[in-house]
C-alpha atoms as a PDB file:
ATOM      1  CA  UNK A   1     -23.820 -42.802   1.011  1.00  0.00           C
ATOM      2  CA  UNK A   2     -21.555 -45.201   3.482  1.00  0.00           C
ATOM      3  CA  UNK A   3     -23.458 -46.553   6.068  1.00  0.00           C
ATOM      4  CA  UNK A   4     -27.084 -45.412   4.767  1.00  0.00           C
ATOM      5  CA  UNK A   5     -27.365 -42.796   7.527  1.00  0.00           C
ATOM      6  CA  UNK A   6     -29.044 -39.586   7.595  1.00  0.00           C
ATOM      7  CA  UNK A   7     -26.793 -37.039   5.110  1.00  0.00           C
ATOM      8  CA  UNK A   8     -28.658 -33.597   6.563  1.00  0.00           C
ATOM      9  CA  UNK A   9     -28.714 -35.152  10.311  1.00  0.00           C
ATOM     10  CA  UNK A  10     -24.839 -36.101   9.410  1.00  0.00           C
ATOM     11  CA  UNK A  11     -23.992 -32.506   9.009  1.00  0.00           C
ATOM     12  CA  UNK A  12     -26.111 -31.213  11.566  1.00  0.00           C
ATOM     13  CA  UNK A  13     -24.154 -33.123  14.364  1.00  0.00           C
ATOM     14  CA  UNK A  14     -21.358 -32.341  12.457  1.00  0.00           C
ATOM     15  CA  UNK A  15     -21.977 -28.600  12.573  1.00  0.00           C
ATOM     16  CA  UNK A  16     -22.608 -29.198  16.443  1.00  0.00           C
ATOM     17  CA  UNK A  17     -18.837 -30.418  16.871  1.00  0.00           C
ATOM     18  CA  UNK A  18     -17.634 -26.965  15.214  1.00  0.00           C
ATOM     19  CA  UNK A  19     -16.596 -24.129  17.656  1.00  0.00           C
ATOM     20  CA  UNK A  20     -18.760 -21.545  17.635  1.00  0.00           C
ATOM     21  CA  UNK A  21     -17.050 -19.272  15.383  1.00  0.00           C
ATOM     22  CA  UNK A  22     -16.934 -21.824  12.174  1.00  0.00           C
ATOM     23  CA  UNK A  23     -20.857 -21.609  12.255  1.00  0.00           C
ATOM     24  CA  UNK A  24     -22.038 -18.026  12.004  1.00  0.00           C
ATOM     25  CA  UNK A  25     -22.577 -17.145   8.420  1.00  0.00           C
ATOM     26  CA  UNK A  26     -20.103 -16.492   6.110  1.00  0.00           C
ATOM     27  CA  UNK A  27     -21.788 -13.173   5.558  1.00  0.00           C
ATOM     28  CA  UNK A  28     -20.924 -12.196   9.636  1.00  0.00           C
ATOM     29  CA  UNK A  29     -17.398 -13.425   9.766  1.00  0.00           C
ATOM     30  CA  UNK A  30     -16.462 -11.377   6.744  1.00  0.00           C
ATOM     31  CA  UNK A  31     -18.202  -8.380   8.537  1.00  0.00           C
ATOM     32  CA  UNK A  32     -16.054  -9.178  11.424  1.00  0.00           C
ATOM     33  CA  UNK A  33     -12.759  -9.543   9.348  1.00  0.00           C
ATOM     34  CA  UNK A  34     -13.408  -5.984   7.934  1.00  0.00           C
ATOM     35  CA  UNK A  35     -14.118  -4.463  10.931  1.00  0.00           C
ATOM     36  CA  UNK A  36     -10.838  -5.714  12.467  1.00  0.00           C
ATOM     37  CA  UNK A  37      -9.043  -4.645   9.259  1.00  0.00           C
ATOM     38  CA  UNK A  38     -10.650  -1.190   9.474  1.00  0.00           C
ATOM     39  CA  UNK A  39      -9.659  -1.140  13.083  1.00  0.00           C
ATOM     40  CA  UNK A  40      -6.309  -1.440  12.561  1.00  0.00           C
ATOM     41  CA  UNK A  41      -6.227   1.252   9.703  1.00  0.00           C
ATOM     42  CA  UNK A  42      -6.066   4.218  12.725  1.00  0.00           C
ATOM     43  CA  UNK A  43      -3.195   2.636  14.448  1.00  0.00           C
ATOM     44  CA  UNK A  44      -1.284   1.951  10.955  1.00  0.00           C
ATOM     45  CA  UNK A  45      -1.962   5.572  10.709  1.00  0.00           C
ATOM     46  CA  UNK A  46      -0.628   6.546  14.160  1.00  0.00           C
ATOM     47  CA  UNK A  47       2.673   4.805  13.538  1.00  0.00           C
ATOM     48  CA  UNK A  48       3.476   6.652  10.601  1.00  0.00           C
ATOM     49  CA  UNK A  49       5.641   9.620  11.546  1.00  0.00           C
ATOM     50  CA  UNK A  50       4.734  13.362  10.037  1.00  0.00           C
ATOM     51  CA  UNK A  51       6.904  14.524   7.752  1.00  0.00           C
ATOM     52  CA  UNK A  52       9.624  16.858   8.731  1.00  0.00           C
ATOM     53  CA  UNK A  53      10.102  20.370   6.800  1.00  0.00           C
ATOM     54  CA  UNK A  54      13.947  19.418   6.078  1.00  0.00           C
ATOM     55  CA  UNK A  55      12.638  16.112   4.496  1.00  0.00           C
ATOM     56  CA  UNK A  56      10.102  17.455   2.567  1.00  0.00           C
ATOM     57  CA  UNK A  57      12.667  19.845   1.352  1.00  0.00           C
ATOM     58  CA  UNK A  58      15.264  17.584   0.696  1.00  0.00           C
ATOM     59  CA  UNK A  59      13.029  15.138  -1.504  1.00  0.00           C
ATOM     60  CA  UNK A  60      11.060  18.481  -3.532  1.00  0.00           C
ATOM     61  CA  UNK A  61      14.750  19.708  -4.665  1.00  0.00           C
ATOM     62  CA  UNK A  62      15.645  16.376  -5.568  1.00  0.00           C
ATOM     63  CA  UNK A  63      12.617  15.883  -7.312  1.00  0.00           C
ATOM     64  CA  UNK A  64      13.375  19.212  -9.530  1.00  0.00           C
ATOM     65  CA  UNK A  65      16.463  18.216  -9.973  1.00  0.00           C
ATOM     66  CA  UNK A  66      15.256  14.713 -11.594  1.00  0.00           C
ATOM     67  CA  UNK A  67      12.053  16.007 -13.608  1.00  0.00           C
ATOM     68  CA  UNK A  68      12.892  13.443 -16.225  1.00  0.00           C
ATOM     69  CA  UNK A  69      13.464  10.454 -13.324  1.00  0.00           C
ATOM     70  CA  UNK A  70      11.692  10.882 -10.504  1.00  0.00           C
ATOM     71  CA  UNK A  71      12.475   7.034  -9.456  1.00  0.00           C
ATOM     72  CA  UNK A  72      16.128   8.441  -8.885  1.00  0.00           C
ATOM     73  CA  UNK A  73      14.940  10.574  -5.736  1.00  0.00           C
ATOM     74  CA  UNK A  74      13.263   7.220  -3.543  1.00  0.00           C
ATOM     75  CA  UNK A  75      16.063   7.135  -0.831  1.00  0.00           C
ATOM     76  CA  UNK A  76      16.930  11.017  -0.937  1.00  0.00           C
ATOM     77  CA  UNK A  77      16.148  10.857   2.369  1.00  0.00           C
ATOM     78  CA  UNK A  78      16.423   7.850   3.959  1.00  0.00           C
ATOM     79  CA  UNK A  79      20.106   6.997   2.599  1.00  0.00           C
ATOM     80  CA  UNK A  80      21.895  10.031   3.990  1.00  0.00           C
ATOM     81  CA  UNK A  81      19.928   9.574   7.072  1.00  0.00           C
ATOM     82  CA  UNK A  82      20.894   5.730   7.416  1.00  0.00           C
ATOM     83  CA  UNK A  83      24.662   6.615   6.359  1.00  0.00           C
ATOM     84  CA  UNK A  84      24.254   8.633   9.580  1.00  0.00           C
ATOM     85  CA  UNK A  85      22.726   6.528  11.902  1.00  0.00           C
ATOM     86  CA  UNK A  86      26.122   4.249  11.287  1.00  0.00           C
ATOM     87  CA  UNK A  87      24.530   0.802  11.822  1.00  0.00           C
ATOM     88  CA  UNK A  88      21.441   1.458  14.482  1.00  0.00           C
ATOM     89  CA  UNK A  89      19.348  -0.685  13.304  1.00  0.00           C
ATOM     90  CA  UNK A  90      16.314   0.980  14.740  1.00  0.00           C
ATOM     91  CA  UNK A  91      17.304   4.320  13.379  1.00  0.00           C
ATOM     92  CA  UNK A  92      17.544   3.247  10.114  1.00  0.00           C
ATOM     93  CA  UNK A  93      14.284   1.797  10.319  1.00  0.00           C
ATOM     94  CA  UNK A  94      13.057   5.345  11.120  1.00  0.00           C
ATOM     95  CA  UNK A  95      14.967   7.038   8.403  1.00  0.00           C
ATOM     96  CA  UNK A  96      12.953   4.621   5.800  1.00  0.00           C
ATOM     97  CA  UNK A  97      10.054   5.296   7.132  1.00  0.00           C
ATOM     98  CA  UNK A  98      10.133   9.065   7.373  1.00  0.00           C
ATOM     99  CA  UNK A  99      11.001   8.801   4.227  1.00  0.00           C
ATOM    100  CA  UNK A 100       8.020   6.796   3.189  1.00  0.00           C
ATOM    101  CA  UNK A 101       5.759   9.163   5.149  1.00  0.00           C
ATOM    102  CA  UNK A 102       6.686  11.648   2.541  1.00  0.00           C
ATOM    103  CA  UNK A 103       6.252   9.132  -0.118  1.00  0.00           C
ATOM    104  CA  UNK A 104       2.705   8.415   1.299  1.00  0.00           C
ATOM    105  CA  UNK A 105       1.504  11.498   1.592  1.00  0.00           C
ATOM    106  CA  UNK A 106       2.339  12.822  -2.168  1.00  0.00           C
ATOM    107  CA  UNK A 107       0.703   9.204  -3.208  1.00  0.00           C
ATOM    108  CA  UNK A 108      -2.362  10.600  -1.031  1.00  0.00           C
ATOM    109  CA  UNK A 109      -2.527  13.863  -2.793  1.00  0.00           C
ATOM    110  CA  UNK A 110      -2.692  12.112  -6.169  1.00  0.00           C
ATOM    111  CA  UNK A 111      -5.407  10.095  -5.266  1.00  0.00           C
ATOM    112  CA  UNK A 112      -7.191  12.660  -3.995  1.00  0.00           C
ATOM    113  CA  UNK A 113      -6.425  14.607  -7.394  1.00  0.00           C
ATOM    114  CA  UNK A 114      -6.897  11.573  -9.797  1.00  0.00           C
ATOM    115  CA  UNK A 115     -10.246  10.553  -8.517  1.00  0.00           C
ATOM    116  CA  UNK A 116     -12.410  13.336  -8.913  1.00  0.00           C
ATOM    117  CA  UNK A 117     -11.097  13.749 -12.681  1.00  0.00           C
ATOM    118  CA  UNK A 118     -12.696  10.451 -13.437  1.00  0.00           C
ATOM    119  CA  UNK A 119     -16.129   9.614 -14.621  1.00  0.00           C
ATOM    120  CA  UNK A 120     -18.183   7.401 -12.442  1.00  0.00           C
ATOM    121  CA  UNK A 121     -17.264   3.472 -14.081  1.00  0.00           C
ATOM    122  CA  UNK A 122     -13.703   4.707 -13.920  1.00  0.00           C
ATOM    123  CA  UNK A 123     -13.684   6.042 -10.425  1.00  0.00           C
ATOM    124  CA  UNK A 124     -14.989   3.115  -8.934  1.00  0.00           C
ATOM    125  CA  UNK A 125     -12.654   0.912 -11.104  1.00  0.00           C
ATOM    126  CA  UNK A 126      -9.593   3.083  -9.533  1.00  0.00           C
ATOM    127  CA  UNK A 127     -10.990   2.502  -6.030  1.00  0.00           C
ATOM    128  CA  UNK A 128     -10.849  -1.384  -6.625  1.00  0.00           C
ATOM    129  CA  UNK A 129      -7.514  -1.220  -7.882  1.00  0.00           C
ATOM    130  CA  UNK A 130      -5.820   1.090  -5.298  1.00  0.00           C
ATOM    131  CA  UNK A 131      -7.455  -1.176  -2.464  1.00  0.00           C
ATOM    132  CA  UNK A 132      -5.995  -4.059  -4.275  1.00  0.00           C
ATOM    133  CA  UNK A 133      -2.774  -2.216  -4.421  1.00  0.00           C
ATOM    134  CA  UNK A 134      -2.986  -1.525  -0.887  1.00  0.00           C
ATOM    135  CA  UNK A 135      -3.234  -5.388  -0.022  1.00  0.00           C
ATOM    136  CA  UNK A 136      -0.701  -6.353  -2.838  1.00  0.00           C
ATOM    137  CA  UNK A 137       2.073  -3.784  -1.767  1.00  0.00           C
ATOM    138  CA  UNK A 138       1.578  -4.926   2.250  1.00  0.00           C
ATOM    139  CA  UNK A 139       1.602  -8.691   1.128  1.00  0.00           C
ATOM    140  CA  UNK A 140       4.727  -8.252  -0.636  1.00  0.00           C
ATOM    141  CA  UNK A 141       6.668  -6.245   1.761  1.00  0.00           C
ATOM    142  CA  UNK A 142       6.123  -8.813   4.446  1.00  0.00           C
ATOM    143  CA  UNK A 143       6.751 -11.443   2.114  1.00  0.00           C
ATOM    144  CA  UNK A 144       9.810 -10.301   1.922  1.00  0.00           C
ATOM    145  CA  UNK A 145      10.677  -9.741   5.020  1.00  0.00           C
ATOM    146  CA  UNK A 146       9.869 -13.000   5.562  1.00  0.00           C
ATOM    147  CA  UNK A 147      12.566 -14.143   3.107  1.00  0.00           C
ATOM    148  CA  UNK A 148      15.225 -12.169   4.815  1.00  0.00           C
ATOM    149  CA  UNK A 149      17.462 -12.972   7.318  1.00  0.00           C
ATOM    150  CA  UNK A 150      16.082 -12.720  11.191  1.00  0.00           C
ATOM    151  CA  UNK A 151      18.296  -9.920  11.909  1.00  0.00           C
ATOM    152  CA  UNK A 152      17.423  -7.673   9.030  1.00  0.00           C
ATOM    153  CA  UNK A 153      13.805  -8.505   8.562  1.00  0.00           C
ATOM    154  CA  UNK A 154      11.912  -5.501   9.672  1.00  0.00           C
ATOM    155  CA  UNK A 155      14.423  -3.284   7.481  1.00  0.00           C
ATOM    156  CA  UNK A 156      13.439  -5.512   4.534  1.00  0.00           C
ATOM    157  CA  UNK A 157      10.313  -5.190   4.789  1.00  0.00           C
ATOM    158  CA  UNK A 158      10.107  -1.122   5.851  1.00  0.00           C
ATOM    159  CA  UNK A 159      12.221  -0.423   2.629  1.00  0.00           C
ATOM    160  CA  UNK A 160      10.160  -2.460   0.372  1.00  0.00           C
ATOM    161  CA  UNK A 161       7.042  -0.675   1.657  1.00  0.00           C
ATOM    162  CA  UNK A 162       9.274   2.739   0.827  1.00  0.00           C
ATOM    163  CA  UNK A 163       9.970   1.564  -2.329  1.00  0.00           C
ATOM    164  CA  UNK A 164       6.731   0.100  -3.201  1.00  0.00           C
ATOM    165  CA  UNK A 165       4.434   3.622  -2.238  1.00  0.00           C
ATOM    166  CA  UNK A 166       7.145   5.900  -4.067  1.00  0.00           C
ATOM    167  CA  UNK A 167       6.534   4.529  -7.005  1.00  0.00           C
ATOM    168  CA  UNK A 168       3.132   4.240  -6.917  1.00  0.00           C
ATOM    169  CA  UNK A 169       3.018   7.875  -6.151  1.00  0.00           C
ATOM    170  CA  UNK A 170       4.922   8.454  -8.784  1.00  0.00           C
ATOM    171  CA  UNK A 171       2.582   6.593 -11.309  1.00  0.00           C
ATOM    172  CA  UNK A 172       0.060   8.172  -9.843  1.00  0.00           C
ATOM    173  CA  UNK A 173       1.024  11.590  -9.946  1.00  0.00           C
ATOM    174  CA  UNK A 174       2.150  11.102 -13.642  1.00  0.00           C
ATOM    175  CA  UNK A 175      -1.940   9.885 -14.151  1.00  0.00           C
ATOM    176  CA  UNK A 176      -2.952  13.094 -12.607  1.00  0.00           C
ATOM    177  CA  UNK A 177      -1.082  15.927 -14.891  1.00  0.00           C
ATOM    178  CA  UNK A 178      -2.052  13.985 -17.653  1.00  0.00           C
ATOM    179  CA  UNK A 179      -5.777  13.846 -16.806  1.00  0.00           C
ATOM    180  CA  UNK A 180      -5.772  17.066 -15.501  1.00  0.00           C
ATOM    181  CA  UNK A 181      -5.051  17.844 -19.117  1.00  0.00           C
ATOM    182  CA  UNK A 182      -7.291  19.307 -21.981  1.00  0.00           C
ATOM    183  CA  UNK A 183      -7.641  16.420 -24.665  1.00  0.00           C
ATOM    184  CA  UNK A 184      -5.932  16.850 -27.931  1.00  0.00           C
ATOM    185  CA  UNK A 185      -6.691  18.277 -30.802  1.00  0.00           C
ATOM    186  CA  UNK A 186      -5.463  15.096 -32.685  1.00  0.00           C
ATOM    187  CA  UNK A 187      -6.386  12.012 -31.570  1.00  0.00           C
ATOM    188  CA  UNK A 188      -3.419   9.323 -30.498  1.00  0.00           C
ATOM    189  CA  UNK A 189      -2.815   6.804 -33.562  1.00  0.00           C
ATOM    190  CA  UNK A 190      -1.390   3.536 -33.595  1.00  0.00           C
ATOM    191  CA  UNK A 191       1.806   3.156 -35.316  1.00  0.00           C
ATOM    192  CA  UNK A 192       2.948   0.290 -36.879  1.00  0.00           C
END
């Protein structure tokens, strides 16, 4: 102890000196931090556009076109649409992200199908990880829009975010036809 004083009255006065904020409990300020979070989930949702019929469209024929590589249809949308905005860079912003409104909603629909296929430990185990997912994708994107150049920023970011939910759709979707079927007769074996 320097100067033999007090430790608990020490922290008490230096407590005091805090703002307000930095002494409610730990337990309220991470109730607080959700809440804002969970606020912001509606208006998140709001900005994403609805998907048109002649995207939908274009992405499902790509997608039967590709069975074998569905990776090769992320951008069947947004790169003709870009190509056609010629430059506008708020345009092509919206062409990525009605793209990834498509993207988001077939990731969704796999979610919704994956989880109930799941026993209990597993389900809750898949919850965890496609929250974490959730942050991990959103941290990345604007990593990397912070990364990129002023001027092209936002498009960095929006396309990484297209990218990033395509493919776990994709993964997704995969999980779902093969839980969705029976188990088989022979067991998988490790080869050497």
């Amino acid at each position: 102890r320097r100067g033999g004083g007090d430790s608990a009255a020490m922290t008490r006065a230096h407590i005091a000196r805090l703002p307000h904020t930095a002494r409610l409990p730990r337990a309220t300020l991470l109730a607080s931090a959700c809440l804002l979070v969970l606020a912001a989930v509606p208006a998140a949702a709001q900005q994403r556009p609805a998907p048109q019929n002649q995207d939908r469209t274009a992405l499902a024929s790509c997608l039967r076109e590709r069975t074998g590589d569905p990776r090769a249809c992320i951008g069947a949308v947004a790169v003709p649409c870009t190509q056609q905005a010629s430059g506008d860079a708020s345009a092509e912003l919206a062409c990525a992200r009605r793209e990834r409104a498509l993207w988001r909603d077939r990731l969704d629909t796999a979610v919704q199908a994956l989880g109930p296929r799941l026993d209990t430990a597993a389900r809750a185990r898949f919850a965890a990880l496609q929250r974490q997912w959730e942050g991990y994708a959103a941290q990345n994107c604007a990593f990397l829009g912070d990364l990129a150049p002023p001027a092209r920023a936002a498009a960095t970011q929006t396309a990484c975010d297209l990218r990033e939910v395509a493919l776990r759709a994709i993964d997704l979707e995969k999980m779902a036809r093969r839980a969705s079927r029976p188990p088989a007769s022979n067991p998988p074996r490790i080869e050497r």
